[in-house]
N, C-alpha and C. Protein backbone atom coordinates (compact mmCIF):
# COMPACT_ATOMS: atom_id res chain seq x y z
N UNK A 1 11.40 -7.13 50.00
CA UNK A 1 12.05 -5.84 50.02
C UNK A 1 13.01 -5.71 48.83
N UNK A 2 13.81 -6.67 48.40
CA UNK A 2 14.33 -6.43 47.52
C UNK A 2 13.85 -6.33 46.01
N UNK A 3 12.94 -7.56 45.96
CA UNK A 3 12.39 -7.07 44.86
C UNK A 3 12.01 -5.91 44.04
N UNK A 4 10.97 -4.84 45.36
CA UNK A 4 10.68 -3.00 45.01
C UNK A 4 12.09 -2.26 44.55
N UNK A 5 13.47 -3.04 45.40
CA UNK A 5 14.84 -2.24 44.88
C UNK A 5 14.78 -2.34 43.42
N UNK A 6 14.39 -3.96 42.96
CA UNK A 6 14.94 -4.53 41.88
C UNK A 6 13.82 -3.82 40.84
N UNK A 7 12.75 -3.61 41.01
CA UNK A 7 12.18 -2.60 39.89
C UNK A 7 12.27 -0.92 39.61
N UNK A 8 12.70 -0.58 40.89
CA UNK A 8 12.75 0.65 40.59
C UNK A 8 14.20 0.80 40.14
N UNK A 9 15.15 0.02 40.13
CA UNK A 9 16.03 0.65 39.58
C UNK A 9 16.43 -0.26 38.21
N UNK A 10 14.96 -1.06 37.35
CA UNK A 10 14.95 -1.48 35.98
C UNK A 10 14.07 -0.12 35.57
N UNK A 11 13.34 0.25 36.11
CA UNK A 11 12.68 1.41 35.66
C UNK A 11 13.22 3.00 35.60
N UNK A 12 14.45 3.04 36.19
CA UNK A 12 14.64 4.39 36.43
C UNK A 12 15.60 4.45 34.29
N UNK A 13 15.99 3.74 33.91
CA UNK A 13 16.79 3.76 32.67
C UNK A 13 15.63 3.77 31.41
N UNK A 14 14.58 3.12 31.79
CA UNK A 14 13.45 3.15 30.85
C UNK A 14 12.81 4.73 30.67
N UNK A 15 12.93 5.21 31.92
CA UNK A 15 12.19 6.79 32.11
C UNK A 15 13.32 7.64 31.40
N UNK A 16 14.34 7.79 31.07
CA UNK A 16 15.68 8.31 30.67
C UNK A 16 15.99 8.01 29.01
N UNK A 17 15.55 6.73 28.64
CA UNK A 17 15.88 6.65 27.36
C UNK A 17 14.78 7.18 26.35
N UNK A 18 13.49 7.18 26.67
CA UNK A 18 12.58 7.94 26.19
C UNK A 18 12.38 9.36 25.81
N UNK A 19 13.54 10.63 26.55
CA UNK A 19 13.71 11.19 26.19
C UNK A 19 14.39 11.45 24.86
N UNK A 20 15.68 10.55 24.58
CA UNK A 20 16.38 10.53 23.75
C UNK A 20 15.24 9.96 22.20
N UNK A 21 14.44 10.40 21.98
CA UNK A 21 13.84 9.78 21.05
C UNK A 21 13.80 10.94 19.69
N UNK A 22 14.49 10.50 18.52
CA UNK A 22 14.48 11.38 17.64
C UNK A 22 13.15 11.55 16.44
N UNK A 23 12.64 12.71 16.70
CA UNK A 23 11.87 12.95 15.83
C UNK A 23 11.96 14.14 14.49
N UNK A 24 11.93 13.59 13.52
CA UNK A 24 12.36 14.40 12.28
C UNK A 24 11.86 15.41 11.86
N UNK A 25 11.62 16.94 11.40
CA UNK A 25 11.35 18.13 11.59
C UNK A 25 10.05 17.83 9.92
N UNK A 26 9.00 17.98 10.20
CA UNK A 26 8.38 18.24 9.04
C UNK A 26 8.68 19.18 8.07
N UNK A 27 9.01 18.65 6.59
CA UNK A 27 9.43 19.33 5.95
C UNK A 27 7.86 20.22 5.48
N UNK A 28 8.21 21.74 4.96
CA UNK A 28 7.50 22.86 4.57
C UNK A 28 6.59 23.09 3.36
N UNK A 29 6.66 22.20 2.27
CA UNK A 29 6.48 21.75 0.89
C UNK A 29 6.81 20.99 0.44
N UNK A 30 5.89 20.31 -0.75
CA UNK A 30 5.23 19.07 -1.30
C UNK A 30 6.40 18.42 -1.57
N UNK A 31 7.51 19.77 -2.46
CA UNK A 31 8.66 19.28 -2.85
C UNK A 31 9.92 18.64 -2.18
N UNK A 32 9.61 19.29 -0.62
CA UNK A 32 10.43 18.79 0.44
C UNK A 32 10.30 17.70 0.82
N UNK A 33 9.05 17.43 1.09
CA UNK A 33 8.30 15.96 1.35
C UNK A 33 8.97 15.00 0.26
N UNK A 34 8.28 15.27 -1.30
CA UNK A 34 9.15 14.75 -1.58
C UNK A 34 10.12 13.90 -1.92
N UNK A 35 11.25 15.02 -1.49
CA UNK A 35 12.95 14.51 -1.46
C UNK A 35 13.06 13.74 -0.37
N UNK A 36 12.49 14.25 0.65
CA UNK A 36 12.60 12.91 1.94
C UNK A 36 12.21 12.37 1.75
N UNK A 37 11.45 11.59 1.13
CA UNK A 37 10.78 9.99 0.49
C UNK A 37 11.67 9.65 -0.61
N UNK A 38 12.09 10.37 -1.28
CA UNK A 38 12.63 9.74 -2.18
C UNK A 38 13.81 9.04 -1.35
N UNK A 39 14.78 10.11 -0.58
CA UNK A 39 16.13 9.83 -0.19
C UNK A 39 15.64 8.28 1.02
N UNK A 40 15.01 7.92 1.40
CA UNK A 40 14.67 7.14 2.11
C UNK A 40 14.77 5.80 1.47
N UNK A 41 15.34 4.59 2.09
CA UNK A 41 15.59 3.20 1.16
C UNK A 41 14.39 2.19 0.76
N UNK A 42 13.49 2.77 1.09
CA UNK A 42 12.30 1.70 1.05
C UNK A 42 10.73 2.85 1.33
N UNK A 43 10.14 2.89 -0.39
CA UNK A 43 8.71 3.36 -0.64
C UNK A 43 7.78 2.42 -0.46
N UNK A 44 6.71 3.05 -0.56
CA UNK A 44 5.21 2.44 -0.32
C UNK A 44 4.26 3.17 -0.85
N UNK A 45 2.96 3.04 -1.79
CA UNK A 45 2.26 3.46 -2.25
C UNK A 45 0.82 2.91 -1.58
N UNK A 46 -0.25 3.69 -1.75
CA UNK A 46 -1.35 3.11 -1.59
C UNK A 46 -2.01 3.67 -2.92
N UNK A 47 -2.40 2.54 -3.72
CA UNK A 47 -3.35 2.84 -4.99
C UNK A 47 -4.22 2.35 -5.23
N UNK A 48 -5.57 3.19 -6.07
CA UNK A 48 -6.66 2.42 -5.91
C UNK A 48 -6.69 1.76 -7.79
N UNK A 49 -7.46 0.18 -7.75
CA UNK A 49 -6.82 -0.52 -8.55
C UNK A 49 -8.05 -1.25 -8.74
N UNK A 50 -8.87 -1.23 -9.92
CA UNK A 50 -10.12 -1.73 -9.72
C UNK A 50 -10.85 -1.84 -8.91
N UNK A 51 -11.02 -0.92 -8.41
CA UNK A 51 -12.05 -0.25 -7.26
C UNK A 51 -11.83 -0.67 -5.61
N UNK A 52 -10.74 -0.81 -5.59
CA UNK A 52 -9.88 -1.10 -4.41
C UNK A 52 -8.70 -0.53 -3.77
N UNK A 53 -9.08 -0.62 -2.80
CA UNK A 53 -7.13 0.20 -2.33
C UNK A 53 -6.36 -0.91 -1.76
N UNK A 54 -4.96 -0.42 -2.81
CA UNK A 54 -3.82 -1.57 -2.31
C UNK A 54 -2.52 -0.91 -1.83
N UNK A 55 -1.93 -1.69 -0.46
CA UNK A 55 -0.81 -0.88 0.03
C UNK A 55 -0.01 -1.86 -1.15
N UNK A 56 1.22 -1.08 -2.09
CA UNK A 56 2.42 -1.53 -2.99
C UNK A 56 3.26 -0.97 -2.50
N UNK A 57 4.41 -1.80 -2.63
CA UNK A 57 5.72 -2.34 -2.61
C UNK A 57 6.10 -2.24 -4.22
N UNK A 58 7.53 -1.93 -4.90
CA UNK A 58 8.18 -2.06 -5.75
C UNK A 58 8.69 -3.78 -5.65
N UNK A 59 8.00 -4.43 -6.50
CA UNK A 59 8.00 -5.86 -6.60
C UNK A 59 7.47 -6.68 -6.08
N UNK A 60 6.28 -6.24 -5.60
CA UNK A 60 4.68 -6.63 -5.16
C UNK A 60 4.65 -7.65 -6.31
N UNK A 61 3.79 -8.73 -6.04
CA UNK A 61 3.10 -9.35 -6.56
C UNK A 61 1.50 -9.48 -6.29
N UNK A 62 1.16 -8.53 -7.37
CA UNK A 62 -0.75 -8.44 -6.74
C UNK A 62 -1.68 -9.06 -7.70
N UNK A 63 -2.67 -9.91 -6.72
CA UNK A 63 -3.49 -10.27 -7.64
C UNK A 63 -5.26 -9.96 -7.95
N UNK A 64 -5.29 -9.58 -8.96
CA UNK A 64 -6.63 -8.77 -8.95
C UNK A 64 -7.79 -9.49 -9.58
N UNK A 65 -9.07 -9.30 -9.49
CA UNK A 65 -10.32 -9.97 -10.53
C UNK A 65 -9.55 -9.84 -11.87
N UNK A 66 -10.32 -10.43 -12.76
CA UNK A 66 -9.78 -10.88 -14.14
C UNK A 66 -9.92 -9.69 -15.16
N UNK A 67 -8.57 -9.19 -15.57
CA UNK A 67 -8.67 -8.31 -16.61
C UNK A 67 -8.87 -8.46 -17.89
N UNK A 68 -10.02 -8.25 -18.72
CA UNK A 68 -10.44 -8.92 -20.24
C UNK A 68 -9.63 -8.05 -20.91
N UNK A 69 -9.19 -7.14 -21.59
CA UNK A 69 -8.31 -6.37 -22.19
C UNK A 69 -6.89 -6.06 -22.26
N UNK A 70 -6.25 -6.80 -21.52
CA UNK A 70 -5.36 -7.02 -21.34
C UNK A 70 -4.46 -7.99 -21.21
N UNK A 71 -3.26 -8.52 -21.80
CA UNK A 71 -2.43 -9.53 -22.26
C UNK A 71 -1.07 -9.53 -21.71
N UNK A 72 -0.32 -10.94 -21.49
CA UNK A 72 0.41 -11.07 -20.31
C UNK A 72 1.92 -9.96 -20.88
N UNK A 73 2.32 -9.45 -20.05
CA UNK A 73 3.49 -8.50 -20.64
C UNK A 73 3.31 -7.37 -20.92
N UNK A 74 1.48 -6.91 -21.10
CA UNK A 74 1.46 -5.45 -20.73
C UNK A 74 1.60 -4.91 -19.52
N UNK A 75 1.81 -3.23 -19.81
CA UNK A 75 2.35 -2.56 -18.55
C UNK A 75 1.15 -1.66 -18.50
N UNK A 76 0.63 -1.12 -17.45
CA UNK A 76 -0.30 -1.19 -16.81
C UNK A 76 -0.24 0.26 -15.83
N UNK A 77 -0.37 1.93 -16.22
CA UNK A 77 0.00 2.96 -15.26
C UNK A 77 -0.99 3.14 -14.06
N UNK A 78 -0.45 2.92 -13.22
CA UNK A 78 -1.48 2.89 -11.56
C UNK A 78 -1.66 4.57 -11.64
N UNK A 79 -2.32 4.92 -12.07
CA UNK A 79 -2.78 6.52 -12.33
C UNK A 79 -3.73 7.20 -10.73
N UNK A 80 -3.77 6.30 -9.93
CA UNK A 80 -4.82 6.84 -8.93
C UNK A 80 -4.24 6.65 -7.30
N UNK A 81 -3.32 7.38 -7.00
CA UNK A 81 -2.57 6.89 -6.15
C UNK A 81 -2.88 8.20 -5.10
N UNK A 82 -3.36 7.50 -3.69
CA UNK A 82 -3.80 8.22 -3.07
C UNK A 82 -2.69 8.49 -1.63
N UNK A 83 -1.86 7.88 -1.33
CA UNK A 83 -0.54 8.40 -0.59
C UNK A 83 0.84 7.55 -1.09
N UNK A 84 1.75 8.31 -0.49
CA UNK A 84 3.04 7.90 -0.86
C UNK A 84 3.87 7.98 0.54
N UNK A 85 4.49 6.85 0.77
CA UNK A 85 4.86 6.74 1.83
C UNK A 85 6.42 5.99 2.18
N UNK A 86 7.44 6.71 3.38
CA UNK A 86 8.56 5.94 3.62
C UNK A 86 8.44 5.99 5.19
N UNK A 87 9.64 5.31 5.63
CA UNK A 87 9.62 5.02 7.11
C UNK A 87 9.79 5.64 7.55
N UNK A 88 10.03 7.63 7.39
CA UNK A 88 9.84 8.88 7.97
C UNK A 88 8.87 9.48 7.60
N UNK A 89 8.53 9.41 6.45
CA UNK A 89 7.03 10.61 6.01
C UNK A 89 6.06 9.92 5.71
N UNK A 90 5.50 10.30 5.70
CA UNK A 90 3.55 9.84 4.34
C UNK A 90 3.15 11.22 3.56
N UNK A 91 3.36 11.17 2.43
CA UNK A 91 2.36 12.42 1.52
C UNK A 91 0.99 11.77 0.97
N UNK A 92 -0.03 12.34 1.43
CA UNK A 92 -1.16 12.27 1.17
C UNK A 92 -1.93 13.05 0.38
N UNK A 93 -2.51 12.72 -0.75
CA UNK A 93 -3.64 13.27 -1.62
C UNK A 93 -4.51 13.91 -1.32
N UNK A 94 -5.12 14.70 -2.03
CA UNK A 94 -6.64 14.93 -1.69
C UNK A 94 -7.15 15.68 -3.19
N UNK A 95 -7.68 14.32 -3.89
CA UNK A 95 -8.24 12.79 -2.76
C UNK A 95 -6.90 11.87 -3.44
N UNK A 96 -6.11 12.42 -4.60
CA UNK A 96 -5.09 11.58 -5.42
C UNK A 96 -3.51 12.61 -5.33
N UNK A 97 -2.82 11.72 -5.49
CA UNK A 97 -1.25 12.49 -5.81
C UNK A 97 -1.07 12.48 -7.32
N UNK A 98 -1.25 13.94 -7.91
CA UNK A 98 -0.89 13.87 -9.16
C UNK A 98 0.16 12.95 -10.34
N UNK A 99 -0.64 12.69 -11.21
CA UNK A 99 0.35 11.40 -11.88
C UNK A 99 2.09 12.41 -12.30
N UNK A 100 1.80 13.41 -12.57
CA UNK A 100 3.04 14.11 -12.65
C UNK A 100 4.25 14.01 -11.34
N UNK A 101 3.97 13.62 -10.22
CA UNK A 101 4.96 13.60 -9.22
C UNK A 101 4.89 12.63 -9.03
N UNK A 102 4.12 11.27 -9.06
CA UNK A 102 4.43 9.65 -9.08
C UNK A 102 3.84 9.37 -9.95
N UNK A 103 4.97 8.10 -10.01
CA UNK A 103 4.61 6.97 -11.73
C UNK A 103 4.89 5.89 -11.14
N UNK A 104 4.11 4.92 -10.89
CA UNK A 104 3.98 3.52 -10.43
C UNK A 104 3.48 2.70 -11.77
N UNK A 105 4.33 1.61 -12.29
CA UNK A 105 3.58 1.02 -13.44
C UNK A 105 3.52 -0.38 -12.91
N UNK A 106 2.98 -1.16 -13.64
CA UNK A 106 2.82 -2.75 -13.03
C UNK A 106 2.68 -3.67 -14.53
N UNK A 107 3.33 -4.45 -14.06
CA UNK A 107 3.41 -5.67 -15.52
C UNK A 107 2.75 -7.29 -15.34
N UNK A 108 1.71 -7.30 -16.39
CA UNK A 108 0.79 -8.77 -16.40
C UNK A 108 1.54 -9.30 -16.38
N UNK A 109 1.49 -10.85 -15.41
CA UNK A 109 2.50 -11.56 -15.34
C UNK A 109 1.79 -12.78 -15.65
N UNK A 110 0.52 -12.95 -15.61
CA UNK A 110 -0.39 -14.19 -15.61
C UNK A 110 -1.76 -13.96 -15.54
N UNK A 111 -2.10 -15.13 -16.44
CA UNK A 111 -4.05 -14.83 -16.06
C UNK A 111 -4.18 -16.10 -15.36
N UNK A 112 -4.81 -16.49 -14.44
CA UNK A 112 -4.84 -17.84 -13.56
C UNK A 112 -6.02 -18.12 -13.13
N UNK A 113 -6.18 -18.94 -12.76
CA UNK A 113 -7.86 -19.05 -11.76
C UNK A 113 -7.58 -19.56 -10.53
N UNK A 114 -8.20 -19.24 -9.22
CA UNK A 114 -8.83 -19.10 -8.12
C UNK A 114 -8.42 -21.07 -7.86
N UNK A 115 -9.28 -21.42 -6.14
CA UNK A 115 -9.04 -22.42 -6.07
C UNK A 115 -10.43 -22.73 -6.09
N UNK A 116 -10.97 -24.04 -6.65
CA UNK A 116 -12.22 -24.88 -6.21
C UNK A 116 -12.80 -23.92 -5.19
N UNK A 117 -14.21 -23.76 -5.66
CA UNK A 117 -15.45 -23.55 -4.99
C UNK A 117 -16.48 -23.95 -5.10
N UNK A 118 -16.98 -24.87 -4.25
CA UNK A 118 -18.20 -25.89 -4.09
C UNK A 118 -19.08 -25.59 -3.69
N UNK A 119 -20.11 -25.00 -4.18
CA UNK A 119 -21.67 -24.35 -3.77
C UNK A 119 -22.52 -26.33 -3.86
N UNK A 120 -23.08 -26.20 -2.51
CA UNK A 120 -24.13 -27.41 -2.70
C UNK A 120 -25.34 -26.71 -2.31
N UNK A 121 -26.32 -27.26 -3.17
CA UNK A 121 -27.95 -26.64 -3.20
C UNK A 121 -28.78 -27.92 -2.74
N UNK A 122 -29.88 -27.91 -1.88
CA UNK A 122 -30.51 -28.85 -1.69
C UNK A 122 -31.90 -27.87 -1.16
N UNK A 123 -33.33 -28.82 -1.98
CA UNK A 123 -34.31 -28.74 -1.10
C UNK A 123 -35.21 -29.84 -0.40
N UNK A 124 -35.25 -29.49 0.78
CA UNK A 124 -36.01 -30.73 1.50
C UNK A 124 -37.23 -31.08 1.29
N UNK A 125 -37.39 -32.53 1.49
CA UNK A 125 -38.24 -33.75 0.46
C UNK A 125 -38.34 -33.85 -0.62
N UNK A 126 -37.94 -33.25 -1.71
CA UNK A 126 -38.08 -32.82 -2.93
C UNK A 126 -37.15 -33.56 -3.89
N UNK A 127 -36.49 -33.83 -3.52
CA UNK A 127 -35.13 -34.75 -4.27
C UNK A 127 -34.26 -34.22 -4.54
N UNK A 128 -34.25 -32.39 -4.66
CA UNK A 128 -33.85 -31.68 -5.55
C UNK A 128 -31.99 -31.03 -4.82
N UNK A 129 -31.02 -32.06 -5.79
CA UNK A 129 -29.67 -31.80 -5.12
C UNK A 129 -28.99 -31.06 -5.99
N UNK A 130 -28.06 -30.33 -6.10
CA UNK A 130 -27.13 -29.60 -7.15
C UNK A 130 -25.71 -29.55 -6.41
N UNK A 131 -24.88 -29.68 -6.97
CA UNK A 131 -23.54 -28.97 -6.24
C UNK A 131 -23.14 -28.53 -8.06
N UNK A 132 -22.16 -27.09 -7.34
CA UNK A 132 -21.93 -26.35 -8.44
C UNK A 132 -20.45 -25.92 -7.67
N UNK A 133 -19.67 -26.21 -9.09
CA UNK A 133 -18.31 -26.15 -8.97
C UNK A 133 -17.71 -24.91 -10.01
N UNK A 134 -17.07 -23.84 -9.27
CA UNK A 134 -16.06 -22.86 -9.80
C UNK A 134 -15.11 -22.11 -9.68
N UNK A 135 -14.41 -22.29 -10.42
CA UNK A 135 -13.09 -21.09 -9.96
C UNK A 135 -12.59 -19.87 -10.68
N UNK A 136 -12.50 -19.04 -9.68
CA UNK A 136 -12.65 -17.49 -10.34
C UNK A 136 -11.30 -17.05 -11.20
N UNK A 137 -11.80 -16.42 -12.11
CA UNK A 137 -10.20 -15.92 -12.79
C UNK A 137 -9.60 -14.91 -12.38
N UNK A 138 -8.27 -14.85 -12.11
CA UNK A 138 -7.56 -13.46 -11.45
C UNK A 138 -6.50 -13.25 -12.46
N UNK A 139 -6.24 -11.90 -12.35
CA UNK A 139 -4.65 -11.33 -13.20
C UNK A 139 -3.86 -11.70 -12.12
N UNK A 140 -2.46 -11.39 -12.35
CA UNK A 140 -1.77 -11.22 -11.35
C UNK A 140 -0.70 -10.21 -11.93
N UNK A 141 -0.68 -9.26 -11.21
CA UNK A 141 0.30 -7.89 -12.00
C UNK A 141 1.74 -8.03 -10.95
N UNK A 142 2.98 -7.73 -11.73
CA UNK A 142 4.05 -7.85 -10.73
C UNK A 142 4.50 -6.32 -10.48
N UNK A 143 4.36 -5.37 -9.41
CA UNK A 143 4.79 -4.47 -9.59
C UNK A 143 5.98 -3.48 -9.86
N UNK A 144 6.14 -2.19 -10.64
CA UNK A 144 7.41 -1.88 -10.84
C UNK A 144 8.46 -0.87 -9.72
N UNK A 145 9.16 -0.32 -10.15
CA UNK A 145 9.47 1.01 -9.03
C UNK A 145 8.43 1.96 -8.89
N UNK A 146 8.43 2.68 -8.09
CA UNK A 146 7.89 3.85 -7.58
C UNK A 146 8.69 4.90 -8.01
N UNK A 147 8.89 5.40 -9.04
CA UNK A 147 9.49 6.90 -9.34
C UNK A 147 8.96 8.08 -9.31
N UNK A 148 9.65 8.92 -8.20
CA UNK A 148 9.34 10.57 -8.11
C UNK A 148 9.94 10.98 -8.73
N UNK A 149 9.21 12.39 -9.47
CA UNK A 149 9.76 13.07 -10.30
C UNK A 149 10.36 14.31 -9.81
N UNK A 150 11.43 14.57 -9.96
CA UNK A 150 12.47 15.70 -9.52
C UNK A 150 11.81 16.70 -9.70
N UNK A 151 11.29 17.31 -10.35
CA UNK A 151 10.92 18.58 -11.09
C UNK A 151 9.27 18.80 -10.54
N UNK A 152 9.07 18.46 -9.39
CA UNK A 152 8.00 18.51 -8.63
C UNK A 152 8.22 20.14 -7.92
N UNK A 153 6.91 20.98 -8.59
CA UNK A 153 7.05 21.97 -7.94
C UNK A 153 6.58 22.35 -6.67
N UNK A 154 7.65 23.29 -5.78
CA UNK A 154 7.66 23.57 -4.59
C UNK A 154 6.06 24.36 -4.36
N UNK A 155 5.36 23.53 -3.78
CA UNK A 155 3.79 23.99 -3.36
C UNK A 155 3.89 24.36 -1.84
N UNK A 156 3.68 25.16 -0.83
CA UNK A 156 3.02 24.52 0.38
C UNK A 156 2.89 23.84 0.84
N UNK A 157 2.48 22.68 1.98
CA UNK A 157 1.80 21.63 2.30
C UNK A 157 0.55 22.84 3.13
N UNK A 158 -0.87 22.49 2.63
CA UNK A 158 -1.79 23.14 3.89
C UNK A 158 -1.29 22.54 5.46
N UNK A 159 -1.86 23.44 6.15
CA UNK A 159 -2.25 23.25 7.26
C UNK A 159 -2.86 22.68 8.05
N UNK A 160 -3.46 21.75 9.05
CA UNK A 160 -4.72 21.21 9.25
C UNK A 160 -5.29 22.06 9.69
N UNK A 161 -4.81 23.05 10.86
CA UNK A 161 -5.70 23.87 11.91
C UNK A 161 -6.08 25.26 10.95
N UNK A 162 -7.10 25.66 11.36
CA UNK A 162 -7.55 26.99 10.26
C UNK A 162 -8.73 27.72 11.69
């Protein structure tokens, strides 16, 4: 008997604090969006980066297949950035966020290789053995800030429902 006391009255404070839950008013345009990402202490990008999508961080350390054209200490503009994101909003592309309202750059920090990979080949009765040893080359880019540009003009955001 006591026990049923002892849950219903851990549960009656759980049903009560759930109301109190604050949710932040969607801002009206691109430009509003935005300023609330900007004003927020901690960005996030998702960019696509040799044919990949990567969630970045401002001081990411990412490492990608091997870039031939490029030398350690160049900087590197992530031009294809498909949302922008803080711990209140996400602005999303379609299908990219213009390079004019984000500039994400990234700096070679190293060309390196991969760890040991041991391919063994064998065919039966035949004698015929191989093992083949390699390791892949990667860049590794360190990433920079995420800067929005102020002068982002006030667009709309569409709608979903139509």
């Amino acid at each position: 008997m006591s026990t049923l006391v002892n849950l219903v009255r851990w549960a009656v404070p759980l049903r009560s604090a759930s109301r109190h839950l604050h949710t932040p008013a969607a801002p009206s345009s691109a430009a509003a969006a935005l300023e609330l990402i900007r004003s927020q202490p901690s960005q996030y990008v998702v960019a696509n980066f040799v044919g990949k999508k990567y969630i970045l961080t401002p001081r990411d350390l990412l490492t990608v297949p091997h870039l031939r054209d490029v030398k350690v200490g160049d900087v590197l503009k992530l031009d294809q950035i498909h949302e922008l994101g803080s711990r209140e909003y996400t602005l999303r592309g379609n299908p990219v966020i213009s390079p004019e309202k984000v500039q994400v750059e990234a700096t070679v920090v190293e060309h390196t290789k991969g760890s040991m990979e041991i391919k063994f080949k064998k065919k039966r009765r035949k004698g015929y053995q191989k093992t083949i040893k390699r390791k892949h080359p990667f860049t590794r880019l360190r990433i920079g800030d995420i800067i929005i540009s102020p002068d982002a003009s006030a667009q709309p955001i569409p709608s979903l429902s139509s």
